[in-house]
Structures are given as C-alpha cells and as structure tokens.
Protein backbone atom coordinates (compact mmCIF):
# COMPACT_ATOMS: atom_id res chain seq x y z
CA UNK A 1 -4.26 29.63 30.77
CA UNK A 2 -2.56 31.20 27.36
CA UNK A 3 -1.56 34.48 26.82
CA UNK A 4 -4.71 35.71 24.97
CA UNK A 5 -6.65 34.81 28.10
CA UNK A 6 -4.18 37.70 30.39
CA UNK A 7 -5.37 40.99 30.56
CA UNK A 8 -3.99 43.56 28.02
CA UNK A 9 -2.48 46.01 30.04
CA UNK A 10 -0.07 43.61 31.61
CA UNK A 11 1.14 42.06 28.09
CA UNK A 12 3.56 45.21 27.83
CA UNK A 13 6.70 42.66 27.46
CA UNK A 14 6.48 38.64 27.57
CA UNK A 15 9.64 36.36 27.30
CA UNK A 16 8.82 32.67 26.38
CA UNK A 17 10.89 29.62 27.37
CA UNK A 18 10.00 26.36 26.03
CA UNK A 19 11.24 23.25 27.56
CA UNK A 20 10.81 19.52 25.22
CA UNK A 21 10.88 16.54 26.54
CA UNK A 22 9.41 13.07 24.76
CA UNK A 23 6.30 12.99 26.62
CA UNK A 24 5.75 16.78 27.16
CA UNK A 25 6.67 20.84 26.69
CA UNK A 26 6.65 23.10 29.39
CA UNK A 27 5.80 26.81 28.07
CA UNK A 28 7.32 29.03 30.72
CA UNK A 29 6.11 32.65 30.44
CA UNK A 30 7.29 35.62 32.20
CA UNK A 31 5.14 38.54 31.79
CA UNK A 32 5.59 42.19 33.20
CA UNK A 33 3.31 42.44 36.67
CA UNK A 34 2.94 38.50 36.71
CA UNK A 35 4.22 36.62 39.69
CA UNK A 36 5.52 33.85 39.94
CA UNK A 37 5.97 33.15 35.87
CA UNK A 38 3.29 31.48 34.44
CA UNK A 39 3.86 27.94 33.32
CA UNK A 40 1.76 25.67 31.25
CA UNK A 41 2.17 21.82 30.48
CA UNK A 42 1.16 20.53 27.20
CA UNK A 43 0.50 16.60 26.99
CA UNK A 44 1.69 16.47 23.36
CA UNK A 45 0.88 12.61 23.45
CA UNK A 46 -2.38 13.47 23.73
CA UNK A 47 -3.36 16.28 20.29
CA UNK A 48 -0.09 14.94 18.41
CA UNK A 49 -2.55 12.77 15.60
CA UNK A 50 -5.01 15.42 15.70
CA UNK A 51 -3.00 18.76 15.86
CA UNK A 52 0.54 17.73 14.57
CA UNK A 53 2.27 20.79 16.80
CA UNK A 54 4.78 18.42 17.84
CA UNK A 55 7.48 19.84 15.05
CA UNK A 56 6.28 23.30 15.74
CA UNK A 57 6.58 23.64 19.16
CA UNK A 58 10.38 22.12 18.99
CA UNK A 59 11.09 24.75 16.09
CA UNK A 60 9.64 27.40 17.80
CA UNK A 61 11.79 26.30 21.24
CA UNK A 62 15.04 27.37 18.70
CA UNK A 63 13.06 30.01 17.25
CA UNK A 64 16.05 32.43 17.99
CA UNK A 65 18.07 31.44 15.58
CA UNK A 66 16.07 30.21 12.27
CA UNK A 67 18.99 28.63 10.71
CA UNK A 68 18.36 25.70 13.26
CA UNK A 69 14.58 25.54 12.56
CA UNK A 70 13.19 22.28 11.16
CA UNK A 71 10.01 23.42 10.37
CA UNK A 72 8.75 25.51 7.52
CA UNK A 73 5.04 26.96 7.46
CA UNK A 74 5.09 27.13 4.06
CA UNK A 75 5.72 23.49 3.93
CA UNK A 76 3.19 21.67 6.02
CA UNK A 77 5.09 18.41 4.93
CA UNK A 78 7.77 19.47 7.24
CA UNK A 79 5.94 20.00 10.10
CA UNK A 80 4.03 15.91 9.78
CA UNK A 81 8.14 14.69 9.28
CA UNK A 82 9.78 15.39 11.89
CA UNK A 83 13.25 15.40 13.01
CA UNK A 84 14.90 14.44 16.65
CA UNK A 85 16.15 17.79 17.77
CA UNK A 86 17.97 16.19 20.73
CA UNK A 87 19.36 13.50 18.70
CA UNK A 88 22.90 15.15 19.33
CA UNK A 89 21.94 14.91 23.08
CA UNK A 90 21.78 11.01 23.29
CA UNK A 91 24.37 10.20 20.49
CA UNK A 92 27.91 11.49 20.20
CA UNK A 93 28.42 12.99 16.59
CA UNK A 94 25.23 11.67 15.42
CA UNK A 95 26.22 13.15 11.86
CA UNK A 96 29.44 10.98 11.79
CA UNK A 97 28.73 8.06 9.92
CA UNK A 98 29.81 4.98 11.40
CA UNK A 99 32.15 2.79 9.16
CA UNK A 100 32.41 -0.41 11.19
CA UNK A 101 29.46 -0.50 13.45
CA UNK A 102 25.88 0.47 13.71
CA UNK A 103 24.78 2.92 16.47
CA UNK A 104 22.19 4.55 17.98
CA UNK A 105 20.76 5.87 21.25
CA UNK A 106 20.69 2.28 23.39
CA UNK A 107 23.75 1.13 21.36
CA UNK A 108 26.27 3.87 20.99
CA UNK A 109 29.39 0.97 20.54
CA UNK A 110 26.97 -0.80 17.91
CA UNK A 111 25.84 -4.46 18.28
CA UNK A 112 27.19 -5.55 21.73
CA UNK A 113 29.93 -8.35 21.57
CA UNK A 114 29.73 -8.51 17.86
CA UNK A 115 33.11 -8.25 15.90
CA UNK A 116 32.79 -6.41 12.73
CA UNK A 117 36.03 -7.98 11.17
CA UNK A 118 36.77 -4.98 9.63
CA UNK A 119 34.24 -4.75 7.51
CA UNK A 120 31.95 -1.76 6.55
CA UNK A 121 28.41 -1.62 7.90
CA UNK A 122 26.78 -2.80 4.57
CA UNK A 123 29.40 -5.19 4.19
CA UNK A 124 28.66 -6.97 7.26
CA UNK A 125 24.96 -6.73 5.90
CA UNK A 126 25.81 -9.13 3.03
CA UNK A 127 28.31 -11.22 5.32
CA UNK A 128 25.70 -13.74 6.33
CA UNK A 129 25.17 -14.85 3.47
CA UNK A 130 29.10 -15.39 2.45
CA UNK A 131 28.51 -19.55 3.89
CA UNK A 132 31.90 -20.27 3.50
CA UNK A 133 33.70 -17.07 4.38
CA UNK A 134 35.69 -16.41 1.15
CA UNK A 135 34.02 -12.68 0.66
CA UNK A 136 32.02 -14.16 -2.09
CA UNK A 137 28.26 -15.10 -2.55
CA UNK A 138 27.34 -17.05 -4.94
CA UNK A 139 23.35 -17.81 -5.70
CA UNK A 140 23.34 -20.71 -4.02
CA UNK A 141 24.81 -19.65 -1.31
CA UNK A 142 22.25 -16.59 -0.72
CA UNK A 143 19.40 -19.34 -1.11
CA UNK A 144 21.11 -21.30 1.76
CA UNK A 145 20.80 -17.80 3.76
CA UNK A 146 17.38 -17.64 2.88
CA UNK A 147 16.43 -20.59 3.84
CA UNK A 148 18.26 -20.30 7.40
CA UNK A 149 16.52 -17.17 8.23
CA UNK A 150 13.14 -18.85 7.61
CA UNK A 151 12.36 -18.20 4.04
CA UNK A 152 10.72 -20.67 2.28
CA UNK A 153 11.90 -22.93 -1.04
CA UNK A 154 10.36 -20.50 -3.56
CA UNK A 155 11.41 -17.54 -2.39
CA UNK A 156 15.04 -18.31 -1.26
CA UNK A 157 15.35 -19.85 -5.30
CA UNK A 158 13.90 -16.67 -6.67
CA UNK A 159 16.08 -14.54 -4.25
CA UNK A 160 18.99 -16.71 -4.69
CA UNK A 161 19.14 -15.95 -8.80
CA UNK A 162 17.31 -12.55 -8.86
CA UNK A 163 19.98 -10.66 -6.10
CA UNK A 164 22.97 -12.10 -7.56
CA UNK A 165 21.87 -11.73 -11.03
CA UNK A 166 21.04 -7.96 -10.61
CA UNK A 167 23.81 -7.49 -8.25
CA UNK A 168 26.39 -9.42 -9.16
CA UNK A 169 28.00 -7.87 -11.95
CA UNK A 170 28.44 -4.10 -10.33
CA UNK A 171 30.68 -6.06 -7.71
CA UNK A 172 32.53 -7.69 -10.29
CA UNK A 173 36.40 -6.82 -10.98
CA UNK A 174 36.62 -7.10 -14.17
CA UNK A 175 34.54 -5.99 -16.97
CA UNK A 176 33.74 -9.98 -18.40
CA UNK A 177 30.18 -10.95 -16.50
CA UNK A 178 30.57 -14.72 -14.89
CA UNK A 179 28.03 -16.94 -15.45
CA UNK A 180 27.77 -18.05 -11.84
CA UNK A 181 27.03 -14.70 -11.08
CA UNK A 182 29.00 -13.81 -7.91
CA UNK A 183 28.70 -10.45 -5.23
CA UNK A 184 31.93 -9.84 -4.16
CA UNK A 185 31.36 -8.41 -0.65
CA UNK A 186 34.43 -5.55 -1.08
CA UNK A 187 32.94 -4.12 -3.60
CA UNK A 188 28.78 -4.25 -2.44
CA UNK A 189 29.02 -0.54 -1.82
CA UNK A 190 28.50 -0.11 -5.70
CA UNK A 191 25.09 -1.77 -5.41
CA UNK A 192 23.36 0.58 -2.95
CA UNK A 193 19.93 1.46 -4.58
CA UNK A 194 18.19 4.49 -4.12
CA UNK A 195 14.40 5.21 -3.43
CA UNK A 196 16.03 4.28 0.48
CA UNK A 197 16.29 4.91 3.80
CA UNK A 198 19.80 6.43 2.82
CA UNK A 199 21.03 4.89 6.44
CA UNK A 200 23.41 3.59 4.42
CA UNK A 201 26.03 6.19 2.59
CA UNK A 202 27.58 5.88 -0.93
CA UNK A 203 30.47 3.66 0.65
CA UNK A 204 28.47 1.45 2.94
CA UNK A 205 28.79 3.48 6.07
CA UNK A 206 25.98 3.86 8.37
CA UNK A 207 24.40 6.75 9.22
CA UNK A 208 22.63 7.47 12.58
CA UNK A 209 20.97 10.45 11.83
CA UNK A 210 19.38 9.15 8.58
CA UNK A 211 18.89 6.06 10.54
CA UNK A 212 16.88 7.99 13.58
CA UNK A 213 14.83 9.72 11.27
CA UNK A 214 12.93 7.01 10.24
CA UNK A 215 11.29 7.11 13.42
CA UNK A 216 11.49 10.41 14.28
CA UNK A 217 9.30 11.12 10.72
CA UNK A 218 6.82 7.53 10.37
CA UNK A 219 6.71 6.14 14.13
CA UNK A 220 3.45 7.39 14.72
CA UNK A 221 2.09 4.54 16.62
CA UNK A 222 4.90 3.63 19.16
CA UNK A 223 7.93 5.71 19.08
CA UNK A 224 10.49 3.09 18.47
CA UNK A 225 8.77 0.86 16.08
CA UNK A 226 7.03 0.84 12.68
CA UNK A 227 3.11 -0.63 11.85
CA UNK A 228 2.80 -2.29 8.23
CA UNK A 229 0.95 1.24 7.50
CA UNK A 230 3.82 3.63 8.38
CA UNK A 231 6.11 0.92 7.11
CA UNK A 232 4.07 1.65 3.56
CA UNK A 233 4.15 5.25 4.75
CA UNK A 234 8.04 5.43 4.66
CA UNK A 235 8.19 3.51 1.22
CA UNK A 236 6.14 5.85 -0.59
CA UNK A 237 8.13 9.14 1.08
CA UNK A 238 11.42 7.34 -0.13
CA UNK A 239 10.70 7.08 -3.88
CA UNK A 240 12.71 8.72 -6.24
CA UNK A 241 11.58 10.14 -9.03
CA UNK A 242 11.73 7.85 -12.26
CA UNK A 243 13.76 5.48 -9.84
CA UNK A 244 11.69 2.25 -10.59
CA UNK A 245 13.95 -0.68 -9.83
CA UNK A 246 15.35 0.98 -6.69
CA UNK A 247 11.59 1.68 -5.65
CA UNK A 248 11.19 -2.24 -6.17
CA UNK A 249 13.87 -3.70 -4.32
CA UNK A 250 13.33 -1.32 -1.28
CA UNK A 251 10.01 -2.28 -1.12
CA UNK A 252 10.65 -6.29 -1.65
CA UNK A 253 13.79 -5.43 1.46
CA UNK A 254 11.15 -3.80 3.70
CA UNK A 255 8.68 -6.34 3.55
CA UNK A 256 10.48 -9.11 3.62
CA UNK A 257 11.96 -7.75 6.76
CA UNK A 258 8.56 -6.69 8.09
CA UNK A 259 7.40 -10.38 7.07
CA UNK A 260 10.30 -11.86 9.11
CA UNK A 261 10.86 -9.98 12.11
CA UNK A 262 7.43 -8.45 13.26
CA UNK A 263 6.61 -8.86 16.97
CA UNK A 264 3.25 -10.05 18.06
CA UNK A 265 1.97 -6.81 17.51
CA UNK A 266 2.24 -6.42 14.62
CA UNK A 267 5.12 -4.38 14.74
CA UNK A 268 8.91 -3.86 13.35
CA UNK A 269 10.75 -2.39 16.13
CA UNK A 270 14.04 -0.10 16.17
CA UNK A 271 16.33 -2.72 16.82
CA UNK A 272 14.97 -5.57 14.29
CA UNK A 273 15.63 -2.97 12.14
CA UNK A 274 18.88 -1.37 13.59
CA UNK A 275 19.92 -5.60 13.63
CA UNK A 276 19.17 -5.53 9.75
CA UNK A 277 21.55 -2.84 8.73
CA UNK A 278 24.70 -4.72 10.68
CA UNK A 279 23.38 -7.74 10.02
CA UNK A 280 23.06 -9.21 13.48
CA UNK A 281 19.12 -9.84 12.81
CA UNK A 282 20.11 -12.27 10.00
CA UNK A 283 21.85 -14.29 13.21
CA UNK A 284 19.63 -14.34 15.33
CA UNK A 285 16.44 -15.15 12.89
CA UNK A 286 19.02 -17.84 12.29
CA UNK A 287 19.50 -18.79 15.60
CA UNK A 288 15.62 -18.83 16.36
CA UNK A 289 15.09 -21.36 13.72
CA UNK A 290 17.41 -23.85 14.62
CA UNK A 291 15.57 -23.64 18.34
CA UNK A 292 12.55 -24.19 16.46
C-alpha cells in the first residue's frame, strides 16, 4: 500500500519517516484519520539493479536538510554512485585520515598486531619491498618482492626497472638522477599518481571515507568485494582528464592486485584490498607462497 492508493479525503496532512538499514527501508507514514501509522517494507536487495532507488531513498530519509543530500536529480550519475550515509555510524571520524594505520568498519585500530614503525600508510605500502630495511629500494630489490608475492620472472624484471625508473627520481634528495635508480621510502608521498582511488592523500595518509566509497559506489555484486567488471567499472570512473600515465599505472596496480589476490569467485574483497593499501597483503601473499 502507497500513498496514491489512500483515499483523498484523508491525505489532508502526511508526515514520512524513513528508516535505512543494509538490507532494507522502512517507510513509516502517519496520515490524518489513519490508525495505527501505516508502514511499508521495501526489499531494496531485490529492485536495486533494476530501479537504482537505493541513493534516493537514503537522500530523501535527510531530505530535511538538503545540504546533507547525496543525490542530485539532475545528475542521474549521482544517484548509480553512491555514498555510505552511515559511514560515520560504524567508524569514528571517518573523514580523519589515518597517518599510521589503515581503518575501516571491521578494523577501526587498522591491521591487527601489525606495527607500523612509524611510518605513513603509503609508506608502509612500499616497505615490503625495502629487503634489507635501509628505507631504500633499489630495482632489484622490488624484483625480489615481486617474485615473493608470486609474480613471475618477466614481470618482476619489467616491474623491477619500470617502478624505480619512473619513480625513483621524484624520491630522490638531490637534484643529480642515480643510475641505480633508487625510491627512497620518506619521500614516496611525492609519487602518488592520480586517475586513483584517492584513498591515499597528498602525504600518504589514508583515507577511510575515500576508501569506503569504493564500495559504497562499484560493489554491485557483493557488498564488500569487487568483480573484474566493477573493478574495470571503478578504473574508468577514476580517470582524469588528459592524465595518461596516472590512468596507466592505476590500471597495471589494480590488476595486478585483482590477478594476485582474487578469491575463488572471482572476486577482490574489502580486505585484500584494505591489506594492499597498508601493505599487510604483500605479507601474507608472501607467506602463502612459501607454504606452497
């Protein structure tokens, strides 16, 4: 039962209360000569693909004040990306960026039992590949990373001279280029790329709410995970404008990472990824292949 299907006369005053949850909204209605309130249950799981109300209905739930609304009619686009309206809910200060670990709703301390060493999220990004722990990689050293987290000869040689070659020189301290073209990890912040995610800020912190939304706007299929075709979904949203190389280099990080760290479903879920930003995933990919 909707409003249009009441009878006229009784539709002199109506007050609307709309209560979200993941799997649901409850439209509570209280009309004028209607007792006890009407109340109607929406299965959003159900019409999401087909409809897309899922944005609407939460914007219209803070639909008295518009400054909070997420979704624009007058751009559909906003309305198919959506944001996490409770996201404030299930993380403290989710638009603090985290310098020294990487949070989100089942991690809110970052990584369990990890120790960041005082190093900033992107930095700890790069740290696996530092083999000898002197905050510099060298080429060979990345193609020794490579090769632990399961990449094969090729690649790890191509990725071993093509990152440090491109990279290498923005970390530099000095203004002469070396010819064994080191990253120095302090200064990695001056590499970030953009055509991103933009989980990671200008100075390497990491940020939850950028983070979140890439599931809150591509995970159509599962809510905590990403299919190769809202993986490609999320690349193509992410491009900037004339921004070819960092267009390139996102899409070689994504599907490498897809490549590597897909479950048997095909999938990338949240905390491959979430393990990516900190890091941790390069461990444990490492870990799995000395098992194997």
């Amino acid at each position: 039962m909707w409003l249009a299907d009441l009878q006229k006369p009784t539709l002199k005053s109506a007050i609307c209360f709309i209560h979200k949850s993941k799997e649901s909204i409850a439209v509570v209605v209280i009309v004028d000569n209607l007792e006890p309130p009407y109340v109607n249950l929406i299965d959003i799981e159900a019409i999401d693909q087909k409809l897309q109300i899922r944005s609407r209905f939460k914007s219209l739930s803070m639909a008295s004040d518009f400054s909070l609304a997420t979704y624009a009619p007058g751009a559909p686009i906003t309305g198919e990306r959506n944001l996490n309206l409770d996201l404030q809910e299930q993380i403290p200060k989710p638009y603090l960026a985290r310098a020294l670990v990487a949070v989100d709703q089942s991690h809110p301390n970052g990584t369990e039992g990890r120790d960041h060493h005082n190093l900033s999220v992107l930095q700890q990004h790069v740290a696996f590949f530092d083999r000898n722990k002197d905050g510099i990689i060298y080429p060979w050293e990345t193609y020794q990373g490579f090769r632990a987290i399961g990449c094969g000869v090729f690649l790890s040689l191509t990725a071993g001279f093509l990152i440090n070659f491109l990279l290498g020189y923005s970390t530099q301290p000095g203004w002469i280029p070396s010819p064994l073209l080191p990253i120095y990890i302090k200064n990695i912040h001056k590499c970030k790329h953009g055509s991103d995610s933009e989980t990671y800020d200008t100075e390497g912190r990491f940020d939850p709410a950028k983070f979140d939304a890439i599931f809150s706007k591509y995970a159509k299929t599962y809510s905590d995970a990403l299919t190769g075709d809202e993986l490609h979904t999320m690349l193509g949203a992410n491009r900037n404008l004339t921004d070819f190389i960092g267009r390139v280099i996102a899409s070689a990080e994504w599907r490498l990472l897809y490549s590597l760290a897909k479950d048997e479903r095909g999938v990338l879920q949240r905390e491959a990824i979430r393990g990516l930003f900190d890091g941790s995933l390069f461990e444990l990919l490492a870990e799995k292949r000395k098992r194997e």
